[in-house]
PDB file of N, CA and C in Angstrom:
ATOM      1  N   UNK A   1     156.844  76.496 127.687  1.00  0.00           N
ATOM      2  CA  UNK A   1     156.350  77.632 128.433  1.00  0.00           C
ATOM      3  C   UNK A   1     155.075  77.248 129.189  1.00  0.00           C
ATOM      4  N   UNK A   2     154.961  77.859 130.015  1.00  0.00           N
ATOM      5  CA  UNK A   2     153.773  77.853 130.919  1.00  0.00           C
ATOM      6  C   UNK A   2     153.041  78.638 130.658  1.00  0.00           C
ATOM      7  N   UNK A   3     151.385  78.152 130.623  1.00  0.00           N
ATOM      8  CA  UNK A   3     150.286  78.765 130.171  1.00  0.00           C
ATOM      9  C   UNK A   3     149.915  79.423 131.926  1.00  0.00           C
ATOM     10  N   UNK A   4     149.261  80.747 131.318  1.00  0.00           N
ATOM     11  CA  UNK A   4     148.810  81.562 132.525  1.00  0.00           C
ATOM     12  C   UNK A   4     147.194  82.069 132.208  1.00  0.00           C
ATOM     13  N   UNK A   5     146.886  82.386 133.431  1.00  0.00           N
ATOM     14  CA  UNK A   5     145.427  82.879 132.431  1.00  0.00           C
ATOM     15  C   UNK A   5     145.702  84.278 133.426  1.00  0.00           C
ATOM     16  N   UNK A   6     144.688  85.469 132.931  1.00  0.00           N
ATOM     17  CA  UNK A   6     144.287  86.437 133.260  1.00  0.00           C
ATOM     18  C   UNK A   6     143.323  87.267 132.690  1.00  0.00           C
ATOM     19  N   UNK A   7     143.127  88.491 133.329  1.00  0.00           N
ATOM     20  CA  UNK A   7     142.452  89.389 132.617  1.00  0.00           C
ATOM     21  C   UNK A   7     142.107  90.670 132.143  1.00  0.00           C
ATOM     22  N   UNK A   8     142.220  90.682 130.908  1.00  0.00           N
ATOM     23  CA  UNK A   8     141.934  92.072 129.917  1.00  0.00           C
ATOM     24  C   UNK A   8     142.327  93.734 130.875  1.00  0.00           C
ATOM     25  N   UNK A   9     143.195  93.963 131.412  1.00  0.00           N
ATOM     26  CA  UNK A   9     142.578  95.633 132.445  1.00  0.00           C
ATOM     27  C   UNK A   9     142.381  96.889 131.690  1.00  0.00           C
ATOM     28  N   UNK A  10     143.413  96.644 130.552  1.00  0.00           N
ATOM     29  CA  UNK A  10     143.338  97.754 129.589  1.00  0.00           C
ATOM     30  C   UNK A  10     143.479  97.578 128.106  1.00  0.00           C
ATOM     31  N   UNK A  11     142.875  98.007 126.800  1.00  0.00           N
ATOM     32  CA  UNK A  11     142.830  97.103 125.978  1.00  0.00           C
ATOM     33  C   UNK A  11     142.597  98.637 124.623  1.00  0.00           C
ATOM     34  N   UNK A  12     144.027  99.379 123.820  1.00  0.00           N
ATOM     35  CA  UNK A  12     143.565 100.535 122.909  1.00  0.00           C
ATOM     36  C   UNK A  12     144.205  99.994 121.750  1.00  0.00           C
ATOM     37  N   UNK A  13     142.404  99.799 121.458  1.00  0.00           N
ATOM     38  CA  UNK A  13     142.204  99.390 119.644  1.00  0.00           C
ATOM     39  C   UNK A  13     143.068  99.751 118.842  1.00  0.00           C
ATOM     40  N   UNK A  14     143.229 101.262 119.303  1.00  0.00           N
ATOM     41  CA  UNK A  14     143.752 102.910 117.958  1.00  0.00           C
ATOM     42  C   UNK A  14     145.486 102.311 117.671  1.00  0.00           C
ATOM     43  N   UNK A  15     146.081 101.684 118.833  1.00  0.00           N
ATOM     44  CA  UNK A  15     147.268 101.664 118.564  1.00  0.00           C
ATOM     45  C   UNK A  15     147.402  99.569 118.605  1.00  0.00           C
ATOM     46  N   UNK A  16     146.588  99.274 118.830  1.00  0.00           N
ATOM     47  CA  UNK A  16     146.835  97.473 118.432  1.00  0.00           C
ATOM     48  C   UNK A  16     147.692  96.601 119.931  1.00  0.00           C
ATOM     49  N   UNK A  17     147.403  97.292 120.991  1.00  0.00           N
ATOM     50  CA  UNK A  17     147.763  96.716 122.412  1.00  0.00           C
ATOM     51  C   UNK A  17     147.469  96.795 123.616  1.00  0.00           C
ATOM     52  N   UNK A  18     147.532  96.288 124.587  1.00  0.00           N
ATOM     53  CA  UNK A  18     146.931  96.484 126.091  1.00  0.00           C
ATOM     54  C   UNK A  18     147.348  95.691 126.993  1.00  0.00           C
ATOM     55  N   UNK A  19     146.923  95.941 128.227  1.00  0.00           N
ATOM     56  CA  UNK A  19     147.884  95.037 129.134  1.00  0.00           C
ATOM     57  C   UNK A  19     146.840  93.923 129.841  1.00  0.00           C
ATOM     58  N   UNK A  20     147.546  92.641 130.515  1.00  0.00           N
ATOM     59  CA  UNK A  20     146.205  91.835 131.256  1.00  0.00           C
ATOM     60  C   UNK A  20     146.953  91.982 132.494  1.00  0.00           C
ATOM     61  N   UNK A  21     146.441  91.803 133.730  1.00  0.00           N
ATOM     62  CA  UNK A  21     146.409  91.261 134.853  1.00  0.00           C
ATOM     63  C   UNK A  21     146.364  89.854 135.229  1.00  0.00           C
ATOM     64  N   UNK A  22     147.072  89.708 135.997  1.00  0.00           N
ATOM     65  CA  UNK A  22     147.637  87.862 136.351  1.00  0.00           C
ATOM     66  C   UNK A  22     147.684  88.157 137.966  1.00  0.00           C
ATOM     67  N   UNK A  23     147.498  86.859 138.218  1.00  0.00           N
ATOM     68  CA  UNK A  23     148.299  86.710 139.680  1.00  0.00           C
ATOM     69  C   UNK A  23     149.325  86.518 139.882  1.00  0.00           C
ATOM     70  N   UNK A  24     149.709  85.915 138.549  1.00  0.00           N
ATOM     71  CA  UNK A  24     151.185  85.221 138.724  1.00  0.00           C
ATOM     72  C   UNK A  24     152.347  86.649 138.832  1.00  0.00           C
ATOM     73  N   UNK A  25     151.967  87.315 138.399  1.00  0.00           N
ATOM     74  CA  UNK A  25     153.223  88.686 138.162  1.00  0.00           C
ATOM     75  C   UNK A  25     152.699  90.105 138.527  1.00  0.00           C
ATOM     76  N   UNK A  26     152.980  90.434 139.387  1.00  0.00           N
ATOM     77  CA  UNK A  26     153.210  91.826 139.980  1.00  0.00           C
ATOM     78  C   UNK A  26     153.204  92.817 139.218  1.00  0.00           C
ATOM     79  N   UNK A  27     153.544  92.504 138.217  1.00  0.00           N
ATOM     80  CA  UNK A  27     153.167  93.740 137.146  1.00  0.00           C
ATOM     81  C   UNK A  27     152.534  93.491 136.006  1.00  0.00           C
ATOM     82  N   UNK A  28     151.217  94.341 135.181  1.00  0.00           N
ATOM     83  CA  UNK A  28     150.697  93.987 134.221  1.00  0.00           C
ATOM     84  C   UNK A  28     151.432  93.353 133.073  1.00  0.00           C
ATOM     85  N   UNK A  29     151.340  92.589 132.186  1.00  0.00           N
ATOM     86  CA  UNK A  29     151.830  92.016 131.197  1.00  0.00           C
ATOM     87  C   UNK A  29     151.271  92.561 129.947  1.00  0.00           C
ATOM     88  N   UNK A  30     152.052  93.591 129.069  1.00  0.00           N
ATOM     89  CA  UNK A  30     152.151  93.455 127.889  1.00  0.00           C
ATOM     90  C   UNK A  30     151.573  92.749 126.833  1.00  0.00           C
ATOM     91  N   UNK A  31     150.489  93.214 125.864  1.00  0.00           N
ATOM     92  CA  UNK A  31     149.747  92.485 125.202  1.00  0.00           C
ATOM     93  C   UNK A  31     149.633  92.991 123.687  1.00  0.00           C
ATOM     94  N   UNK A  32     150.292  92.546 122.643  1.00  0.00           N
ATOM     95  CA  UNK A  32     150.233  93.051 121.288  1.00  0.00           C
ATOM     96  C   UNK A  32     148.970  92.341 120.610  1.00  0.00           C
ATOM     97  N   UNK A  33     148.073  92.688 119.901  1.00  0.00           N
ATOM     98  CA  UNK A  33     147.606  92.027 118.596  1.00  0.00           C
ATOM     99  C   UNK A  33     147.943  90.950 117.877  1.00  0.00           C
ATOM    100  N   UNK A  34     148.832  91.073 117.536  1.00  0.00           N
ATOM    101  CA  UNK A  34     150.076  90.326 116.463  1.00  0.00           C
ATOM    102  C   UNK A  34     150.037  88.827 117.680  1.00  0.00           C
ATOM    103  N   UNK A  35     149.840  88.922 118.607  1.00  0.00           N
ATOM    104  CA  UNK A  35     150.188  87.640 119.479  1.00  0.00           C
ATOM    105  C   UNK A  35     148.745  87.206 119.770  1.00  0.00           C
ATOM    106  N   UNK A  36     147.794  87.566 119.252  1.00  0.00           N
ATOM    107  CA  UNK A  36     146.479  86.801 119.519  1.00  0.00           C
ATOM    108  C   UNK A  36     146.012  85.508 118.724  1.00  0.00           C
ATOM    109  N   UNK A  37     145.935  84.941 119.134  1.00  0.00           N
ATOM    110  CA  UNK A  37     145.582  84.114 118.397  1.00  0.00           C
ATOM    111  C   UNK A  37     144.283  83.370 117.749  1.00  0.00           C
ATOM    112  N   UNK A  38     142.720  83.770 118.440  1.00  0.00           N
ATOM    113  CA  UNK A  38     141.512  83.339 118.143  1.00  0.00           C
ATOM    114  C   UNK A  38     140.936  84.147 117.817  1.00  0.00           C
ATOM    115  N   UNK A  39     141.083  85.318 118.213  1.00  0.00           N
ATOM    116  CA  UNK A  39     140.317  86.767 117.600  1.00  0.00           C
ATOM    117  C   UNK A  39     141.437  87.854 117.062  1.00  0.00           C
ATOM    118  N   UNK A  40     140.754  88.991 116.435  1.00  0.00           N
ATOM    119  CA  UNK A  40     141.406  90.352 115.875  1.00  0.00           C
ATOM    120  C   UNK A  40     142.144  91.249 117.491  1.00  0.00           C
ATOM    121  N   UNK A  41     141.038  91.763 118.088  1.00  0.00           N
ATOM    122  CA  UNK A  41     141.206  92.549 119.219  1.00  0.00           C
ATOM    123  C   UNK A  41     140.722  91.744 120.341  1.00  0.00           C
ATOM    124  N   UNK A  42     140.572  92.898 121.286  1.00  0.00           N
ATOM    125  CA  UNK A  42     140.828  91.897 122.761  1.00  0.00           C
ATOM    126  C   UNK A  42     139.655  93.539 123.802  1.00  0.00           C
ATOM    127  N   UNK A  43     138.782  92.754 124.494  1.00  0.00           N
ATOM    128  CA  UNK A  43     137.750  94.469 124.881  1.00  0.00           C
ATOM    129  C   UNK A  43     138.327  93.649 126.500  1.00  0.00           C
ATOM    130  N   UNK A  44     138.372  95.454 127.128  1.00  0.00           N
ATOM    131  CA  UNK A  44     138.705  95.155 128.423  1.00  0.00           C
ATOM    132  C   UNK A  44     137.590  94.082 129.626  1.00  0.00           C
ATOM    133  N   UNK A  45     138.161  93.509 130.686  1.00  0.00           N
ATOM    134  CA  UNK A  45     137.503  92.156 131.477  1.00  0.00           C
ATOM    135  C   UNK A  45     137.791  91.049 130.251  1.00  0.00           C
ATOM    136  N   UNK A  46     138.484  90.340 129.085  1.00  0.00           N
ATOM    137  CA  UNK A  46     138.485  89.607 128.835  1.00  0.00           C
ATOM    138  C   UNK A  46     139.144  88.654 129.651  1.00  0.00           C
ATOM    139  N   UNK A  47     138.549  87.130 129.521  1.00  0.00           N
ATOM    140  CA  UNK A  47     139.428  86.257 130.407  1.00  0.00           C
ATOM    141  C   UNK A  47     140.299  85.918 129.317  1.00  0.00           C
ATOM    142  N   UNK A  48     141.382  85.658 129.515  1.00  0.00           N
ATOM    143  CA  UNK A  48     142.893  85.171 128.752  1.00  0.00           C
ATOM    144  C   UNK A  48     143.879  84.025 128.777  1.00  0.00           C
ATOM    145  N   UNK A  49     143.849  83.253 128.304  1.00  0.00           N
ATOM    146  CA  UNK A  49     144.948  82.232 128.028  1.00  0.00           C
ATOM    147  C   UNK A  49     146.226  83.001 127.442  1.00  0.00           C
ATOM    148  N   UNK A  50     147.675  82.494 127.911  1.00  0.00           N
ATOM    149  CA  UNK A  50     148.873  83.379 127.673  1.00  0.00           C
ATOM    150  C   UNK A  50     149.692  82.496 128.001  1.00  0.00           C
ATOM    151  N   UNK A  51     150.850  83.001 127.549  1.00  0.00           N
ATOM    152  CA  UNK A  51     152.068  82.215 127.616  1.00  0.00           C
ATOM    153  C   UNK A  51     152.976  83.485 128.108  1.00  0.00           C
ATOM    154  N   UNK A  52     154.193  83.942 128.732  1.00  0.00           N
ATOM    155  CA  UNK A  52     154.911  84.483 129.224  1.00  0.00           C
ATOM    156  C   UNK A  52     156.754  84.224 128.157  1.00  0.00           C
ATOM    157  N   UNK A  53     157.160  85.750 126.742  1.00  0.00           N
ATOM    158  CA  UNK A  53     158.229  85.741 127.023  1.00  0.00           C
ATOM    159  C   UNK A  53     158.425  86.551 127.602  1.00  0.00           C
ATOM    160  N   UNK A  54     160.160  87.110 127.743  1.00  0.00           N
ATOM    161  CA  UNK A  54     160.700  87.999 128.731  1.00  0.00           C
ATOM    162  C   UNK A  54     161.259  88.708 127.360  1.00  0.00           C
ATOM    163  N   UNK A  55     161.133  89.903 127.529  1.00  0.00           N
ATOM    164  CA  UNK A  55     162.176  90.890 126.523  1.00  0.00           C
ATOM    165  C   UNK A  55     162.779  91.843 127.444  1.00  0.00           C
ATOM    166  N   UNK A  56     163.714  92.950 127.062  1.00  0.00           N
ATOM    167  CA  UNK A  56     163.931  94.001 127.981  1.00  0.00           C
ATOM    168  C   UNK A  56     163.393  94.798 128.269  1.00  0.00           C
ATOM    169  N   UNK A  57     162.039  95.090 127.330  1.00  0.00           N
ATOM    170  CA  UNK A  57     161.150  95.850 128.150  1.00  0.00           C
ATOM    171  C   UNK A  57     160.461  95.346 129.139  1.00  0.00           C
ATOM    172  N   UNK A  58     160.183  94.184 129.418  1.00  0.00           N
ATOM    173  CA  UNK A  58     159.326  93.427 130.620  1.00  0.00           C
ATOM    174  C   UNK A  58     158.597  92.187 130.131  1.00  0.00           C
ATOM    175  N   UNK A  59     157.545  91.909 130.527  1.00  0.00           N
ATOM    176  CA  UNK A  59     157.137  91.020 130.267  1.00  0.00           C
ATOM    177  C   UNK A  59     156.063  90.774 128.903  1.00  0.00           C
ATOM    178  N   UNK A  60     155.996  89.812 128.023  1.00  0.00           N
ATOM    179  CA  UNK A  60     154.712  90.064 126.997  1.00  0.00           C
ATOM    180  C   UNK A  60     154.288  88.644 126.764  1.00  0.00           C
ATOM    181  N   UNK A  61     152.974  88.947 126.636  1.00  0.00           N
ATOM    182  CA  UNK A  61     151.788  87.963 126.847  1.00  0.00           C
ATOM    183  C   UNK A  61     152.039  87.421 125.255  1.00  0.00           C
ATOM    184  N   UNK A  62     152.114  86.326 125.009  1.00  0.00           N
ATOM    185  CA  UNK A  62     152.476  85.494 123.201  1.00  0.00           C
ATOM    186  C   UNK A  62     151.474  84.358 123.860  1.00  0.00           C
ATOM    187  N   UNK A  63     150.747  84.005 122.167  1.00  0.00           N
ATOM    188  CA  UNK A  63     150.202  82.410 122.257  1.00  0.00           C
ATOM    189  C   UNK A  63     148.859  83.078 122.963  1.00  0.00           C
ATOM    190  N   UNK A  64     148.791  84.480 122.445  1.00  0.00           N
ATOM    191  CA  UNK A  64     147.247  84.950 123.518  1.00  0.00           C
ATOM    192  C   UNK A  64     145.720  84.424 123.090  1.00  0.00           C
ATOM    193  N   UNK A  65     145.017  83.690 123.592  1.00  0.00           N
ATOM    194  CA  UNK A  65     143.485  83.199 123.441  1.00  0.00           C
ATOM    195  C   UNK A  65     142.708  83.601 124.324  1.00  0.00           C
ATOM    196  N   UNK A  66     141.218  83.846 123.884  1.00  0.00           N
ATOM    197  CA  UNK A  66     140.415  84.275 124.731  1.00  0.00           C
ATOM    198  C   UNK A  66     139.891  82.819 125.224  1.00  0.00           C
ATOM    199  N   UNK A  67     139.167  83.087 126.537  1.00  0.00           N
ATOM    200  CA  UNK A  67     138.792  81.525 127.012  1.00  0.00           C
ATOM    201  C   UNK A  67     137.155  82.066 127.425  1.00  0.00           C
ATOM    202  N   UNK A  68     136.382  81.146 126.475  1.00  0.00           N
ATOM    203  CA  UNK A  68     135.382  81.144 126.509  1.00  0.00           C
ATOM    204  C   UNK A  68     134.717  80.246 127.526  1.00  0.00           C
ATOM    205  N   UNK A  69     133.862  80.656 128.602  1.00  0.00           N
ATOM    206  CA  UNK A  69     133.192  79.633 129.327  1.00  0.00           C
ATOM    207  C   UNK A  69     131.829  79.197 128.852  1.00  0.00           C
TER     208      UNK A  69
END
C-alpha cells in the first residue's frame, strides 16, 4: 500500500473517529481509533501518515501515525 499524508479536518473523541483531508482523494477519508497507531486520539489540524483500504462504505485511513516535525 501506499503511504499518504494528510490532515486531521474533523476529529469526535465521544464516538472514537474522524475524517482527514488528502490531496490525493476527493473525498475525506475515514478515520477510526482502532487504526492509529502512535497515539490514543487524533485533535483536529493533525498532520497524518496513512495508508488507504477500500471497503463499501468508502475509503479508510489504516496504519494511521501522527508525523511529528
Amino acid at each position: 500500500m501506499t503511504k499518504l499524508r494528510g490532515v486531521v479536518k474533523k476529529w469526535l473523541y465521544e464516538h472514537g473517529f474522524g475524517f482527514i483531508e488528502t490531496k490525493e482523494s476527493r473525498k475525506d477519508v475515514f478515520c477510526h481509533s482502532r487504526d492509529i497507531r502512535n497515539c490514543y486520539d487524533l485533535d483536529r489540524g493533525d498532520l497524518v501518515e496513512f495508508e488507504i483500504e477500500k471497503t463499501e462504505k468508502g475509503p479508510r485511513a489504516v496504519n494511521v501515525k501522527i508525523v511529528y516535525n
